[in-house]
C-alpha atoms as a PDB file:
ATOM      1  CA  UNK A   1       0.000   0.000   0.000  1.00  0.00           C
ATOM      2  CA  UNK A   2       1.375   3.252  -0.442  1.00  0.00           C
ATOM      3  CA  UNK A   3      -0.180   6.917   0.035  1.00  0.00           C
ATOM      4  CA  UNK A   4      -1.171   9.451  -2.927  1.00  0.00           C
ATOM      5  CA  UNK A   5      -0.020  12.480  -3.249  1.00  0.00           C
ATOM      6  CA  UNK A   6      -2.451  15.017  -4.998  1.00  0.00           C
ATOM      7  CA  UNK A   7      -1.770  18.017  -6.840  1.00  0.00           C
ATOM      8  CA  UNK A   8      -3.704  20.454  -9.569  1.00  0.00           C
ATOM      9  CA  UNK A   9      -3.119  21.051 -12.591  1.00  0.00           C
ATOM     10  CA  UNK A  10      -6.061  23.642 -14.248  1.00  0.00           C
ATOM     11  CA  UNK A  11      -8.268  23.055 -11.150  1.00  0.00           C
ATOM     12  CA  UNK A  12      -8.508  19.371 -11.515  1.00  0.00           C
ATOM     13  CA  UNK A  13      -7.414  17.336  -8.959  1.00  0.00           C
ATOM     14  CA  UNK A  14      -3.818  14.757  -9.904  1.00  0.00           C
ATOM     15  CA  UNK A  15      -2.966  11.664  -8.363  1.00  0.00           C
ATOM     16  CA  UNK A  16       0.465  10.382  -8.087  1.00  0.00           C
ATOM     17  CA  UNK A  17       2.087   7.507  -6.493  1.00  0.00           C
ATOM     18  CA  UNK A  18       5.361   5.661  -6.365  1.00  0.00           C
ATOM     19  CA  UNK A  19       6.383   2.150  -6.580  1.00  0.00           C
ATOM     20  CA  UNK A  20       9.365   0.793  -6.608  1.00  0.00           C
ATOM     21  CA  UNK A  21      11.042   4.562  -6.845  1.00  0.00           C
ATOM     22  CA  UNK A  22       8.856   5.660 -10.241  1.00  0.00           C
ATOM     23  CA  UNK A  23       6.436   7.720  -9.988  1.00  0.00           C
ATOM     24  CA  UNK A  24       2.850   6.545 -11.940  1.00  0.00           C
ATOM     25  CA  UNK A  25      -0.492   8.456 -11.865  1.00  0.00           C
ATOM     26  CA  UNK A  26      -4.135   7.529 -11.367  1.00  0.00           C
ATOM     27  CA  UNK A  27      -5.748   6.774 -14.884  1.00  0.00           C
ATOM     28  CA  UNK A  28      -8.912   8.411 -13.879  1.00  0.00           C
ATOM     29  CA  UNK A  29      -7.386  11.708 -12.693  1.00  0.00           C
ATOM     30  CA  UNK A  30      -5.261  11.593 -16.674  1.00  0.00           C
ATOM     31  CA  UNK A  31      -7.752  10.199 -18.770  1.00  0.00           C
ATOM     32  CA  UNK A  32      -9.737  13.451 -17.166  1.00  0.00           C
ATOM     33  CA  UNK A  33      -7.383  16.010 -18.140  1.00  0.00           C
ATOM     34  CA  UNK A  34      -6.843  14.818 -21.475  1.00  0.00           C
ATOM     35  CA  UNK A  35     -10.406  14.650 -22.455  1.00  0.00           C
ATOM     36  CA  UNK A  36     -10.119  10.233 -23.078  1.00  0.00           C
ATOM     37  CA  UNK A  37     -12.351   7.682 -21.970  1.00  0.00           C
ATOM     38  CA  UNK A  38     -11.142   4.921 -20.183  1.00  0.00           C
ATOM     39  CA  UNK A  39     -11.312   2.899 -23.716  1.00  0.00           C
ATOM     40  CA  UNK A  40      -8.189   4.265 -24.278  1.00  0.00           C
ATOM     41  CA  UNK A  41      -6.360   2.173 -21.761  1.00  0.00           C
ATOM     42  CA  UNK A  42      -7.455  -0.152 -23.974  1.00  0.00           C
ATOM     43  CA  UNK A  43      -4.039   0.768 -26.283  1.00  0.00           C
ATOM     44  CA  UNK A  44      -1.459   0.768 -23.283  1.00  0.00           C
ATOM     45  CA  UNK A  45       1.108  -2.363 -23.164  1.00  0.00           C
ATOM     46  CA  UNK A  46       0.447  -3.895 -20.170  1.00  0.00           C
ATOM     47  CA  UNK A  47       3.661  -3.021 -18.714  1.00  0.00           C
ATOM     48  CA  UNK A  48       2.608   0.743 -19.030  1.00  0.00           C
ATOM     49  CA  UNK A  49      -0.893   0.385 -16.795  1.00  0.00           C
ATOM     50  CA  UNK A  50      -1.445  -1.958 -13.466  1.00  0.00           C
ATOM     51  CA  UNK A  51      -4.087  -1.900 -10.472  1.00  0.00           C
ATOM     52  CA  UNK A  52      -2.373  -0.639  -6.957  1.00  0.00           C
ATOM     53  CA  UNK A  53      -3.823  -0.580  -3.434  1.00  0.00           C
ATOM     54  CA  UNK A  54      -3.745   2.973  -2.037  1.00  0.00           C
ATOM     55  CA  UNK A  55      -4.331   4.575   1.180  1.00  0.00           C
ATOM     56  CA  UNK A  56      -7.200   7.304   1.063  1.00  0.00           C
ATOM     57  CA  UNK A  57      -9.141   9.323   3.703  1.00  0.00           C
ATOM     58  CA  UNK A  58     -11.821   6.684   3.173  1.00  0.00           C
ATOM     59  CA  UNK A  59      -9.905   3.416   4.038  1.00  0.00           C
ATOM     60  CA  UNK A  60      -7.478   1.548   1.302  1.00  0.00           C
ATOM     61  CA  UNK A  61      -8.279   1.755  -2.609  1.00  0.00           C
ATOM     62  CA  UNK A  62      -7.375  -0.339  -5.739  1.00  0.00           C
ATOM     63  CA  UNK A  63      -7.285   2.107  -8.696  1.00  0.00           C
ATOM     64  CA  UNK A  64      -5.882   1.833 -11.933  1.00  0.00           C
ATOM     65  CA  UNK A  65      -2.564   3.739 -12.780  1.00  0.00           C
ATOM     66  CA  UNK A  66      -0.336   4.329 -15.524  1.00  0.00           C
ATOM     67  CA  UNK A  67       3.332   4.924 -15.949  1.00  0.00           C
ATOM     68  CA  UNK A  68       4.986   7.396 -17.414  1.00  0.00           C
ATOM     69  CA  UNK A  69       5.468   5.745 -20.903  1.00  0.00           C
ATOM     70  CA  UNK A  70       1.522   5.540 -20.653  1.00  0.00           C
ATOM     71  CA  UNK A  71       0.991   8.504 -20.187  1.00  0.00           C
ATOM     72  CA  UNK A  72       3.198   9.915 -22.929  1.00  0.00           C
ATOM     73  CA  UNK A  73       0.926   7.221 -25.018  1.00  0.00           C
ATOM     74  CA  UNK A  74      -2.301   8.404 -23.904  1.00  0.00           C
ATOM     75  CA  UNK A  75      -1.010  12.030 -24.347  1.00  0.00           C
ATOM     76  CA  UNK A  76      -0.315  11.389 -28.039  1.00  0.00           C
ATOM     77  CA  UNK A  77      -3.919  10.038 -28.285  1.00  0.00           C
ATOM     78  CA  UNK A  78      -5.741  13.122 -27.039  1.00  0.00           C
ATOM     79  CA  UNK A  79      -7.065  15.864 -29.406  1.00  0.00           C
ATOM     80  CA  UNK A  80      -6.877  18.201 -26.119  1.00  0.00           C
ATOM     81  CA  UNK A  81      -5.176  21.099 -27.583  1.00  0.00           C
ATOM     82  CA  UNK A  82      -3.732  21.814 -23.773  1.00  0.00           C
ATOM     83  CA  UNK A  83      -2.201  18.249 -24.294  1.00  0.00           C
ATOM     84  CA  UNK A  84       1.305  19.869 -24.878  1.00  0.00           C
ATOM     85  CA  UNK A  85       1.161  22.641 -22.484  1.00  0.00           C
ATOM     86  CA  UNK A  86       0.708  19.721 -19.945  1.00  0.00           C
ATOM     87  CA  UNK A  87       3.339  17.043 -21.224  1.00  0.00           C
ATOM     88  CA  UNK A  88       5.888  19.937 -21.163  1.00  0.00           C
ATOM     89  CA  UNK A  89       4.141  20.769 -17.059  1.00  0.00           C
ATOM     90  CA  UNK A  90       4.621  16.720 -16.209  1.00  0.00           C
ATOM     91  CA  UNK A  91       8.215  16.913 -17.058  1.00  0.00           C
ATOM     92  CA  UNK A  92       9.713  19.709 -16.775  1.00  0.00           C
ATOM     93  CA  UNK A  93       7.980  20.121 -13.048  1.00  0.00           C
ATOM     94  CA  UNK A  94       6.452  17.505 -11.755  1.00  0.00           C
ATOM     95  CA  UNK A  95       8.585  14.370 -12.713  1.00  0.00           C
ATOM     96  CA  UNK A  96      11.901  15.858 -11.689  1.00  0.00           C
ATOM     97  CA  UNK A  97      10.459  16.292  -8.012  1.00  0.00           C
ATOM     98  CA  UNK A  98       8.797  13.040  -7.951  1.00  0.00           C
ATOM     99  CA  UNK A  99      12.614  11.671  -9.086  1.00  0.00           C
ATOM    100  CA  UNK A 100      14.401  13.147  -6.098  1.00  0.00           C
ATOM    101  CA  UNK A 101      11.935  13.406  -3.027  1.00  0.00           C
ATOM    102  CA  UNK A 102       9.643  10.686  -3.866  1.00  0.00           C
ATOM    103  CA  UNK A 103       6.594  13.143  -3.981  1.00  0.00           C
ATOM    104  CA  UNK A 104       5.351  16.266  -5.425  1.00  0.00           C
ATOM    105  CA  UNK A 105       5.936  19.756  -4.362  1.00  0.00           C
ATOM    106  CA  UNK A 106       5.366  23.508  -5.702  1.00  0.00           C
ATOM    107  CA  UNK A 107       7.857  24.923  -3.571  1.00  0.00           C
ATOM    108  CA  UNK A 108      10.758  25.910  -5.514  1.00  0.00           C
ATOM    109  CA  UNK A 109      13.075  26.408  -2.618  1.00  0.00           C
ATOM    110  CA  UNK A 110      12.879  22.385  -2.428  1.00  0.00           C
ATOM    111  CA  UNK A 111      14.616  22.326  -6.052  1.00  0.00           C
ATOM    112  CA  UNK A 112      16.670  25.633  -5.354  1.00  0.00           C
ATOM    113  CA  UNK A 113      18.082  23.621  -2.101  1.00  0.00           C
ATOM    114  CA  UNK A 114      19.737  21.434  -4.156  1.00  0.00           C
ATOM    115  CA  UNK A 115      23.059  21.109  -5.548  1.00  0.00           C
ATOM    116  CA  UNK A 116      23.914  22.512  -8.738  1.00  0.00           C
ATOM    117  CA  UNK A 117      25.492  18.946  -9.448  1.00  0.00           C
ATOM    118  CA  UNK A 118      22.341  17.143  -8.592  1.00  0.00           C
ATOM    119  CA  UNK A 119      20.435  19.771 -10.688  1.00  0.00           C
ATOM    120  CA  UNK A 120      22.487  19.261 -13.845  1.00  0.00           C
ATOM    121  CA  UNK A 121      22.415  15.674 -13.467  1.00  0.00           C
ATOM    122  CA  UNK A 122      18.473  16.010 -12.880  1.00  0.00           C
ATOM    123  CA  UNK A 123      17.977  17.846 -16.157  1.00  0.00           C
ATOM    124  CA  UNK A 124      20.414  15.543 -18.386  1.00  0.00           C
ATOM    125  CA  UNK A 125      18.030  12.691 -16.832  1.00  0.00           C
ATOM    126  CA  UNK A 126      15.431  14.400 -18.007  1.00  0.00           C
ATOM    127  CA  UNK A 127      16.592  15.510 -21.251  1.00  0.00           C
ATOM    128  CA  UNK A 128      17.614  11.767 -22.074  1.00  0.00           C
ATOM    129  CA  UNK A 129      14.529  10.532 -20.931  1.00  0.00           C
ATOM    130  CA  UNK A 130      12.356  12.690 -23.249  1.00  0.00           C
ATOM    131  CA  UNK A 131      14.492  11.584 -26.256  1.00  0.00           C
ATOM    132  CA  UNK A 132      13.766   8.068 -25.467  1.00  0.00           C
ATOM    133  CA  UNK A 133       9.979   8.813 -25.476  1.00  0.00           C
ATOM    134  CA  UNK A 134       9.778  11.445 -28.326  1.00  0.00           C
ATOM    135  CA  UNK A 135      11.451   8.482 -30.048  1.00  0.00           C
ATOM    136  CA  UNK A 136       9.144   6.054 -29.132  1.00  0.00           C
ATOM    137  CA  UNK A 137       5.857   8.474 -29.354  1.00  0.00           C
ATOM    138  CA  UNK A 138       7.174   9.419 -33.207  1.00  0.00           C
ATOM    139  CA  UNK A 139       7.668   5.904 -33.895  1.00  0.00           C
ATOM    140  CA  UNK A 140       3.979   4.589 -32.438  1.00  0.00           C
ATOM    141  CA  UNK A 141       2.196   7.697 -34.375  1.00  0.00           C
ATOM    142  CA  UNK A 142       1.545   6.122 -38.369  1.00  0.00           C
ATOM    143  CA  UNK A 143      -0.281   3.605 -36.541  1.00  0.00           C
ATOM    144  CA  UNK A 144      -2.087   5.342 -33.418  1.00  0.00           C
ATOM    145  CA  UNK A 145      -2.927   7.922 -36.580  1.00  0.00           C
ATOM    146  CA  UNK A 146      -4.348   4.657 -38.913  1.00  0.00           C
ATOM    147  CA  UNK A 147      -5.838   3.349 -36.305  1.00  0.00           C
ATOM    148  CA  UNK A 148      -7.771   6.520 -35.184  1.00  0.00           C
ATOM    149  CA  UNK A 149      -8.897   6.695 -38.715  1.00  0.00           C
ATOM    150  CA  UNK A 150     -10.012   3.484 -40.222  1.00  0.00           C
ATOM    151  CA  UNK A 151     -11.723   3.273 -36.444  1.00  0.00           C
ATOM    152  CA  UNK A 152     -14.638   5.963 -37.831  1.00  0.00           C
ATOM    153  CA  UNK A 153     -14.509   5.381 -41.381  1.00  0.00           C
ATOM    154  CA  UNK A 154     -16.843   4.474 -43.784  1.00  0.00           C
ATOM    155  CA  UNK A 155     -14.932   3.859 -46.420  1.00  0.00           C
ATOM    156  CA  UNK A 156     -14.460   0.094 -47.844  1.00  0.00           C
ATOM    157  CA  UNK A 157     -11.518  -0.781 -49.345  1.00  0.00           C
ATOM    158  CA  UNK A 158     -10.087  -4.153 -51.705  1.00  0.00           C
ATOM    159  CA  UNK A 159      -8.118  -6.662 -50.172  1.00  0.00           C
ATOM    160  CA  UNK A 160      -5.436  -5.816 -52.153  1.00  0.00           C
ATOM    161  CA  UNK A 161      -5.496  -1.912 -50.909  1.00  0.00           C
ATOM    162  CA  UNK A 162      -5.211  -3.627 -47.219  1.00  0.00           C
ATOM    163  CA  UNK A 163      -2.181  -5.449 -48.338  1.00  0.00           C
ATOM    164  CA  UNK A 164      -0.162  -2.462 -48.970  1.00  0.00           C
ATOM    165  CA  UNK A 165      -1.385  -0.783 -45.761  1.00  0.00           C
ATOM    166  CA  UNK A 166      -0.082  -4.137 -44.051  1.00  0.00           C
ATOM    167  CA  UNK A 167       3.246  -3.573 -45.588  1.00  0.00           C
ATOM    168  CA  UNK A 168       3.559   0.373 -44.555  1.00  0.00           C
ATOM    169  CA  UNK A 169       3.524  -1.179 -41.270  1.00  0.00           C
ATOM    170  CA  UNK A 170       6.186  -3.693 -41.388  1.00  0.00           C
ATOM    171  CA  UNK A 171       4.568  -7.023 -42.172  1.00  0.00           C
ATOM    172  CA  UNK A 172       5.985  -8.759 -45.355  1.00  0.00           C
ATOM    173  CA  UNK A 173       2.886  -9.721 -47.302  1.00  0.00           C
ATOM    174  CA  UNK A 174       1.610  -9.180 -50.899  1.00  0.00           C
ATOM    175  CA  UNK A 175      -1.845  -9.585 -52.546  1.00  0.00           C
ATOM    176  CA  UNK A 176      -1.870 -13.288 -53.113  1.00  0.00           C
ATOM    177  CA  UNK A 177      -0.316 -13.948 -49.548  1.00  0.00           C
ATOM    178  CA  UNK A 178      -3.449 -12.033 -47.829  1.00  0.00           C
ATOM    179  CA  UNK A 179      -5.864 -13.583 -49.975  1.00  0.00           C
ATOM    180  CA  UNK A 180      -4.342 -17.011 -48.650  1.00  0.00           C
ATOM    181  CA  UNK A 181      -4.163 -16.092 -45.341  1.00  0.00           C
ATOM    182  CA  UNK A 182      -7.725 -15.320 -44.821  1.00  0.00           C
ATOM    183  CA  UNK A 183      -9.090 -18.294 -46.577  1.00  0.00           C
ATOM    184  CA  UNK A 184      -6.973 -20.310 -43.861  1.00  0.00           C
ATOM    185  CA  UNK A 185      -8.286 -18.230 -41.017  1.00  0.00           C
ATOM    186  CA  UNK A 186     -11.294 -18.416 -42.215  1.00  0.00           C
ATOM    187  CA  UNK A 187     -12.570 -14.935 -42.860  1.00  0.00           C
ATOM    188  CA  UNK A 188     -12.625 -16.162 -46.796  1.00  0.00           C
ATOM    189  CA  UNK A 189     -14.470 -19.219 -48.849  1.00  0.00           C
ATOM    190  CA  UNK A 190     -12.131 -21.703 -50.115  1.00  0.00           C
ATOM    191  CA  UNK A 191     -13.909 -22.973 -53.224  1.00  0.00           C
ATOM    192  CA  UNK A 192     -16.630 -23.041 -55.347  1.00  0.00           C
ATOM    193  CA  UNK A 193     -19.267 -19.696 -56.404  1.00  0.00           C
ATOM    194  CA  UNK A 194     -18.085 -18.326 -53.348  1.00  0.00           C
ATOM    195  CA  UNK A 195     -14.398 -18.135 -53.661  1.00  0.00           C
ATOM    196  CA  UNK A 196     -12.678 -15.466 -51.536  1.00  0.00           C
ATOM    197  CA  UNK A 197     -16.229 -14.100 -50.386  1.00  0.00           C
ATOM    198  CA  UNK A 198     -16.838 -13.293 -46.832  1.00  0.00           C
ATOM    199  CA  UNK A 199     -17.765 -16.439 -44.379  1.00  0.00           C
ATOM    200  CA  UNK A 200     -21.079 -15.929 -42.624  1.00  0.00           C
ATOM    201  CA  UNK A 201     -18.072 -15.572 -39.543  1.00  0.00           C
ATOM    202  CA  UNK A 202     -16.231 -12.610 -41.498  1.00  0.00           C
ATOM    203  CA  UNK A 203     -19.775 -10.930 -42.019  1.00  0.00           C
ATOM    204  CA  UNK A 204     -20.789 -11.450 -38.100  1.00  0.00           C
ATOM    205  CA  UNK A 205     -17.409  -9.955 -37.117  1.00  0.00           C
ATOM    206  CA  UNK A 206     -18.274  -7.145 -39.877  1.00  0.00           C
ATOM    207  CA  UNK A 207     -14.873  -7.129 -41.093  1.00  0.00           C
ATOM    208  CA  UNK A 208     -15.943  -7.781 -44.967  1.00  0.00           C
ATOM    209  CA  UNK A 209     -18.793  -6.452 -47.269  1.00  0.00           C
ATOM    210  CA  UNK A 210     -20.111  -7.612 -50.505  1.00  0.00           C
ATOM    211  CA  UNK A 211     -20.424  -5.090 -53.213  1.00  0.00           C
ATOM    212  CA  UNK A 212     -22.662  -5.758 -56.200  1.00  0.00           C
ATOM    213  CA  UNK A 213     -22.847  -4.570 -59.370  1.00  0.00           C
ATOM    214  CA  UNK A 214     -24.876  -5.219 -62.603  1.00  0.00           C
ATOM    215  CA  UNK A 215     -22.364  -5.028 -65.854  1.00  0.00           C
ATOM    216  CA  UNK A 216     -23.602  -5.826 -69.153  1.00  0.00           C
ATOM    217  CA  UNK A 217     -21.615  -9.062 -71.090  1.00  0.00           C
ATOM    218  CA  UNK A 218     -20.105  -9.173 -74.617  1.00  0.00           C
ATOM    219  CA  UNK A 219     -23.313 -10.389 -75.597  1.00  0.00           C
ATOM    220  CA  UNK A 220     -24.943  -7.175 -74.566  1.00  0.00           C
ATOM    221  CA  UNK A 221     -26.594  -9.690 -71.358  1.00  0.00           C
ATOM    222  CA  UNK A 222     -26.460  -7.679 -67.661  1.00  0.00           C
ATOM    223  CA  UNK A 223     -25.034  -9.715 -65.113  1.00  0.00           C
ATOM    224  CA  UNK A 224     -24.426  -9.505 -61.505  1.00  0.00           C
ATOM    225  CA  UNK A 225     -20.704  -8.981 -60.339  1.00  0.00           C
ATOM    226  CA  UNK A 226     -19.598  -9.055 -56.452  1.00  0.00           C
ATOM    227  CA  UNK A 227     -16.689  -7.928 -55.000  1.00  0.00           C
ATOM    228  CA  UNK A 228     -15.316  -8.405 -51.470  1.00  0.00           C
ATOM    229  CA  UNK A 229     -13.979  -5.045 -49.893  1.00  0.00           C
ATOM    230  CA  UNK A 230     -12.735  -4.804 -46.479  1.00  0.00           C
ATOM    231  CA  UNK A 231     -15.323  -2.495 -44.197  1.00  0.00           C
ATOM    232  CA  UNK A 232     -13.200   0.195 -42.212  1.00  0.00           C
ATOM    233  CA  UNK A 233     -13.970  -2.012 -38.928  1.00  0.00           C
ATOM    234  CA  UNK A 234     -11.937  -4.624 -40.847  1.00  0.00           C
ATOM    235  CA  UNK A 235      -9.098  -2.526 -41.624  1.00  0.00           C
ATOM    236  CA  UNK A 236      -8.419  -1.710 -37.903  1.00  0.00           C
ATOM    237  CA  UNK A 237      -9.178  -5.714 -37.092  1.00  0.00           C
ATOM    238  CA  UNK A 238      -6.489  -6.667 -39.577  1.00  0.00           C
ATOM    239  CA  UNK A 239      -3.995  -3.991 -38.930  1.00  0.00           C
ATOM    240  CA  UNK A 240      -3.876  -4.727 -35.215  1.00  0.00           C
ATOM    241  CA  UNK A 241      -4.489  -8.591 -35.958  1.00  0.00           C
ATOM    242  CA  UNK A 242      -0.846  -8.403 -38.560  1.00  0.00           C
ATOM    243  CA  UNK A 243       0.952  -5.409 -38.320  1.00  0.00           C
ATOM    244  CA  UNK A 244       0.852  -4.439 -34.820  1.00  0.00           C
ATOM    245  CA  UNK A 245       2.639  -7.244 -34.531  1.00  0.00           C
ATOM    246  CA  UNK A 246       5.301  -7.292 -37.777  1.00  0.00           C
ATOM    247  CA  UNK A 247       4.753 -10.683 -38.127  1.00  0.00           C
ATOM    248  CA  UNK A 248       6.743 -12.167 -41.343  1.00  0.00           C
ATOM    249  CA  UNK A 249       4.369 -14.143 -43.378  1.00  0.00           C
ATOM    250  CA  UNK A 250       5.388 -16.943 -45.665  1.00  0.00           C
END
């Protein structure tokens, strides 16, 4: 169990903690300030978000919390326009304190009482730190950014369209590959009229749709046409079902 230690930021109450000498903060109090729903833990690695017993005024508390990787992930997901303003207020302020007292404070005179070696060697922590995360942040963005967008769109798209999309984000896979792929998995028909149409599975999980279309034959006869296209539901499902992972398929 260990006690929180609560600070503002804009009139909204933080909650901090420490374990093991790093400091995490309460999801709720984050997700909050950033204007997310708690869906978006959803994203974190699970190394980045954990449940810890606390001790409040109203007896001991399991809440969810978030490290700082975490929060530099749910940061990058917010459309929050004061998202910056408080990245830059967690880390040049808050994290530096939390680093070398084990809590929060807004009195300066605690950082002023320090040594200018400590300081220095404070702020090249610090500095480093933020490198490793802008890294990591700039790296995670093409697919927090596809992912954010295939989520709400309604735009369907052919198989073989999803197969380059695939390969943007590291998994080695052409056309054909796909297509053989998703027969195996079962998302396709094997054989017969139905060839590489949905399965009655693939239309449940409403990752395919069927697109029909009347064209008219050399003989000048109409006939119907259907093509599978993957819904924007599916994109997501497939992108975080392959690439996510960079899986090499053969």
């Amino acid at each position: 169990m260990t006690a929180l230690d609560i600070f503002t930021y804009s009139g909204q109450q933080v909650r901090t903690v420490v374990i093991d000498g790093e400091p995490w903060f309460v999801a709720a109090d984050i997700l909050l300030q950033l204007d997310l729903s708690r869906s978006s833990l959803v994203s974190l690695d699970d190394d980045e978000k954990g449940v810890h017993t606390v001790d409040t005024l109203g007896g001991q508390q399991s809440v969810t919390v978030i490290n700082e990787p975490g929060l530099y992930s749910l940061i990058l997901r917010s459309r929050k326009d004061e998202a910056k303003t408080f990245k830059r207020w967690v880390t040049h302020d808050v994290l530096p304190a939390i680093r070398k007292t084990g809590r929060y404070g807004s009195d300066v005179d605690m950082l002023a009482a320090l040594p200018s070696s400590k300081l220095l060697a404070l702020a090249a922590e610090a500095a480093e730190r933020a490198e490793v995360l802008q890294a990591k942040i700039t790296a995670d963005a093409p697919k927090v950014l596809f992912a954010d967008a295939v989520a709400t769109s309604e735009d369907s798209i052919l198989v073989s369209r999803l197969a380059g999309i695939l390969k943007q984000n590291g998994t080695d896979i052409g056309q054909n590959r796909l297509y053989e792929r998703l027969r195996t998995e079962g998302y396709l028909c094997k054989s017969g009229s139905s060839y590489n149409r949905p399965t009655q599975r693939a239309l449940d999980l409403g990752v395919f749709e069927v697109v029909e279309r009347t064209v008219q034959g050399s003989d000048g006869t109409p006939r119907l046409t259907f093509t599978t296209k993957v819904t924007g539901k599916g994109q997501q499902y497939f992108n975080n079902r392959y690439a996510t992972t960079a899986a090499v398929m053969s």
